[in-house]
Each structure stands twice: as structure tokens, then as C-alpha cells.
Protein backbone atom coordinates (compact mmCIF):
# COMPACT_ATOMS: atom_id res chain seq x y z
CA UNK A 1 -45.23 -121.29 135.09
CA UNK A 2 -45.31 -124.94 134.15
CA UNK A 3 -45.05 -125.07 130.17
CA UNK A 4 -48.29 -126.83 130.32
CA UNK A 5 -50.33 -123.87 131.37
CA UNK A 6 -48.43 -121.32 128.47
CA UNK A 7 -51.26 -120.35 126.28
CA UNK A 8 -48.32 -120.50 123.69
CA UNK A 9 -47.52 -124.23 124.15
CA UNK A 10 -51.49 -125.10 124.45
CA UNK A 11 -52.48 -123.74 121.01
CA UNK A 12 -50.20 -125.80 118.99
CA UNK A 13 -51.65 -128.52 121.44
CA UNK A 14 -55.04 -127.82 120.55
CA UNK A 15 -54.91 -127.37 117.40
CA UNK A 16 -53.10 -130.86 116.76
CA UNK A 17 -55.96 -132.64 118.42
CA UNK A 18 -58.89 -130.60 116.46
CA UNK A 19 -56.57 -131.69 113.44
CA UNK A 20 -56.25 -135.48 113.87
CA UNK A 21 -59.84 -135.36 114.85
CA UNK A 22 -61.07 -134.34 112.18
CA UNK A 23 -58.66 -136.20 109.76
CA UNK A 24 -58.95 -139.51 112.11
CA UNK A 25 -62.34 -139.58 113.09
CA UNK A 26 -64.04 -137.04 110.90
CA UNK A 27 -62.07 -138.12 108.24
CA UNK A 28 -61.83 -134.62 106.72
CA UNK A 29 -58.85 -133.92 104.88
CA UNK A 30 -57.56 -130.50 103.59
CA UNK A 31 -54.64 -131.25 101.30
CA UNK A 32 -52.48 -128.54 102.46
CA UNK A 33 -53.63 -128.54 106.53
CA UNK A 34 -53.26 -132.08 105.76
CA UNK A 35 -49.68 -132.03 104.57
CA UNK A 36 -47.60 -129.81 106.49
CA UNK A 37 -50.04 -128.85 109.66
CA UNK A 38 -48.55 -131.46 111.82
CA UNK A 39 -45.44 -131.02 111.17
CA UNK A 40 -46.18 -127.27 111.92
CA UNK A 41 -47.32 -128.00 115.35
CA UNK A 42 -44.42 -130.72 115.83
CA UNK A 43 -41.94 -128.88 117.33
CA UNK A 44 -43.88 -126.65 119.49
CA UNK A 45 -45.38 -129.83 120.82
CA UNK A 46 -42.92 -132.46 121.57
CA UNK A 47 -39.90 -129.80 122.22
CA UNK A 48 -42.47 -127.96 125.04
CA UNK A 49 -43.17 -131.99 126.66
CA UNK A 50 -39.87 -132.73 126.43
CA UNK A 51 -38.85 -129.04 128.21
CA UNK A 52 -41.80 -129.17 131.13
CA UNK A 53 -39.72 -132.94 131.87
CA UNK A 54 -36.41 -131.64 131.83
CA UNK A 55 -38.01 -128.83 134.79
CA UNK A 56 -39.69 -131.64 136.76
CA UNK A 57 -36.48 -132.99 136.70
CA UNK A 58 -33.81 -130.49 136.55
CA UNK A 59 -32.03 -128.75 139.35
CA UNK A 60 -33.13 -125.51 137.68
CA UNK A 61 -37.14 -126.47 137.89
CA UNK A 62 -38.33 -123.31 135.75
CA UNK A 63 -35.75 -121.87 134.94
CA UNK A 64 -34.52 -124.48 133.00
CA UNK A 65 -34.52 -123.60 129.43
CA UNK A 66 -33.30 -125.15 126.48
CA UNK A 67 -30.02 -123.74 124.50
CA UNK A 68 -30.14 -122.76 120.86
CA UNK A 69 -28.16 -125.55 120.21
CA UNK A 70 -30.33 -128.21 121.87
CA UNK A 71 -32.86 -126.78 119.57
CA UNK A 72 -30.83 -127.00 116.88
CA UNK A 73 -30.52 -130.70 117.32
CA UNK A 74 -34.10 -131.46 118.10
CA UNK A 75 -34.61 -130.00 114.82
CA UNK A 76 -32.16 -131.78 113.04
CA UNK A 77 -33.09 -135.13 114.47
CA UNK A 78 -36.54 -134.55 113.46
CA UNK A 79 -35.79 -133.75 110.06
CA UNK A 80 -33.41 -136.05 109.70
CA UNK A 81 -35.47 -139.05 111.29
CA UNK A 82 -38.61 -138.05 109.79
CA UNK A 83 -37.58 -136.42 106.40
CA UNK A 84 -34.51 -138.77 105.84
CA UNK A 85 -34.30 -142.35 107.30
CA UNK A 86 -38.12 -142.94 107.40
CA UNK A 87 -39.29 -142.63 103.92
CA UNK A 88 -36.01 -145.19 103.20
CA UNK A 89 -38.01 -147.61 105.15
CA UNK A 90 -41.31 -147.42 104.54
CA UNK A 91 -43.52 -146.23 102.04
CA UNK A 92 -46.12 -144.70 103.96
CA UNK A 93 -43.60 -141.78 104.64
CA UNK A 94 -42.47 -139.48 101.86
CA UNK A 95 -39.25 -136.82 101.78
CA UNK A 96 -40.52 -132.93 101.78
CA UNK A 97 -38.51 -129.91 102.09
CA UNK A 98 -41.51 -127.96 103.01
CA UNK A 99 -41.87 -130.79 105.98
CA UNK A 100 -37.98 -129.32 107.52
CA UNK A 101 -39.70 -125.61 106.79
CA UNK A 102 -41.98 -126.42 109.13
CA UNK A 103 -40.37 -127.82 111.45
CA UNK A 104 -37.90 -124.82 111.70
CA UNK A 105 -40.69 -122.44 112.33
CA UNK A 106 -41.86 -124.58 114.58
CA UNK A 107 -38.81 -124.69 116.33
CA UNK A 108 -38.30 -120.87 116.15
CA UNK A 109 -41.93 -120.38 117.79
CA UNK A 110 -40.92 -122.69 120.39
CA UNK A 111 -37.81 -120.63 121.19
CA UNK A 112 -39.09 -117.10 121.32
CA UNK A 113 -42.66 -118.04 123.00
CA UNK A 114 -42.45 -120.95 124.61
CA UNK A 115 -38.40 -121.45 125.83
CA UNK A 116 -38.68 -118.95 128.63
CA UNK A 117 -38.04 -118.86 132.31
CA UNK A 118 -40.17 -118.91 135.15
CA UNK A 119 -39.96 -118.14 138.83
CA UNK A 120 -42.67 -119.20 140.79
């Protein structure tokens, strides 16, 4: 199963789009949806792209999976890029603790429902 037709990976999808509609467009902002959804979803999101690449690409095709490790640094770089260097730069991004939170459960949803092997 391509990682684009898990109903795991396209939730966290969907619900990223309804969210930056309605904050982008709709311009309807919940504080804490608006706060910590996205970086909810993150994870799930760009970890599951990045994985359905690696098995377009990869010897392995589907059953290419990534290690705990590799998720491990995905996190980290996240948190670190997006929690660390970025608000150092730029004032439109702020430091959060509750921003890594999410991004570790988001990276522990990926793992157990999304991470998975696939024979076709």
C-alpha cells in the first residue's frame, strides 16, 4: 500500500488543509487548534511524504520503513530547526515546549500507524 492511500497518513493530511483553510482563508482562529495543531499533524505529514519517496525510490519499494532512529532524528531536526534556530532569527517564530510535545506524538503516531510494511 502506497503511504498515500493509509487512511492513517490521510487524516493528519486532511485535517491540516481544513486547518489552514480556515485560519488562511476563513481566517478563523482557535487559540489552542491554532497553536499546537500544526505542529500536531507535522510529523505525521512530512515524515509519511518523505517515507512514500524513500519507497519510490528504494530497493525495498514497500517494505521500506523507517528505523526508530531515523525517526528520532526527524524529530530532533524539527524541534531543533523549528523550536531552536528559527525563533533566533526571526520574530514571527516563537520557542514552545508544548511545540516538541507535539511533535513527538506526532512522531510516535507516525511510527506505530503509519511506518509499516507493505507487499503488494
Amino acid at each position: 500500500m502506497h503511504v498515500f492511500k493509509n487512511p492513517y497518513f490521510l487524516f493528519p493530511v486532511l485535517l491540516f488543509w481544513v486547518n489552514q483553510y480556515l485560519e488562511r482563508i476563513r481566517e478563523v482562529f482557535i487559540p489552542f487548534i491554532h497553536s499546537y495543531f500544526d505542529d500536531l499533524l507535522a510529523m505525521p505529514v512530512v515524515l509519511g511524504i518523505t517515507l512514500q519517496v524513500y519507497r519510490w525510490i528504494h530497493p525495498l519499494k514497500n517494505s521500506f520503513v523507517f528505523t526508530p532512529t531515523q525517526i528520532m532524528v526527524g524529530l530532533i531536526y524539527f524541534s531543533f530547526l523549528f523550536e531552536g534556530l528559527l525563533p533566533m532569527w526571526s520574530s514571527t517564530y516563537t520557542r514552545d515546549f508544548w511545540d516538541v510535545v507535539c511533535y513527538l506524538i506526532g512522531a510516535v503516531y507516525f511510527c506505530f500507524l503509519i511506518n509499516k510494511k507493505y507487499t503488494d
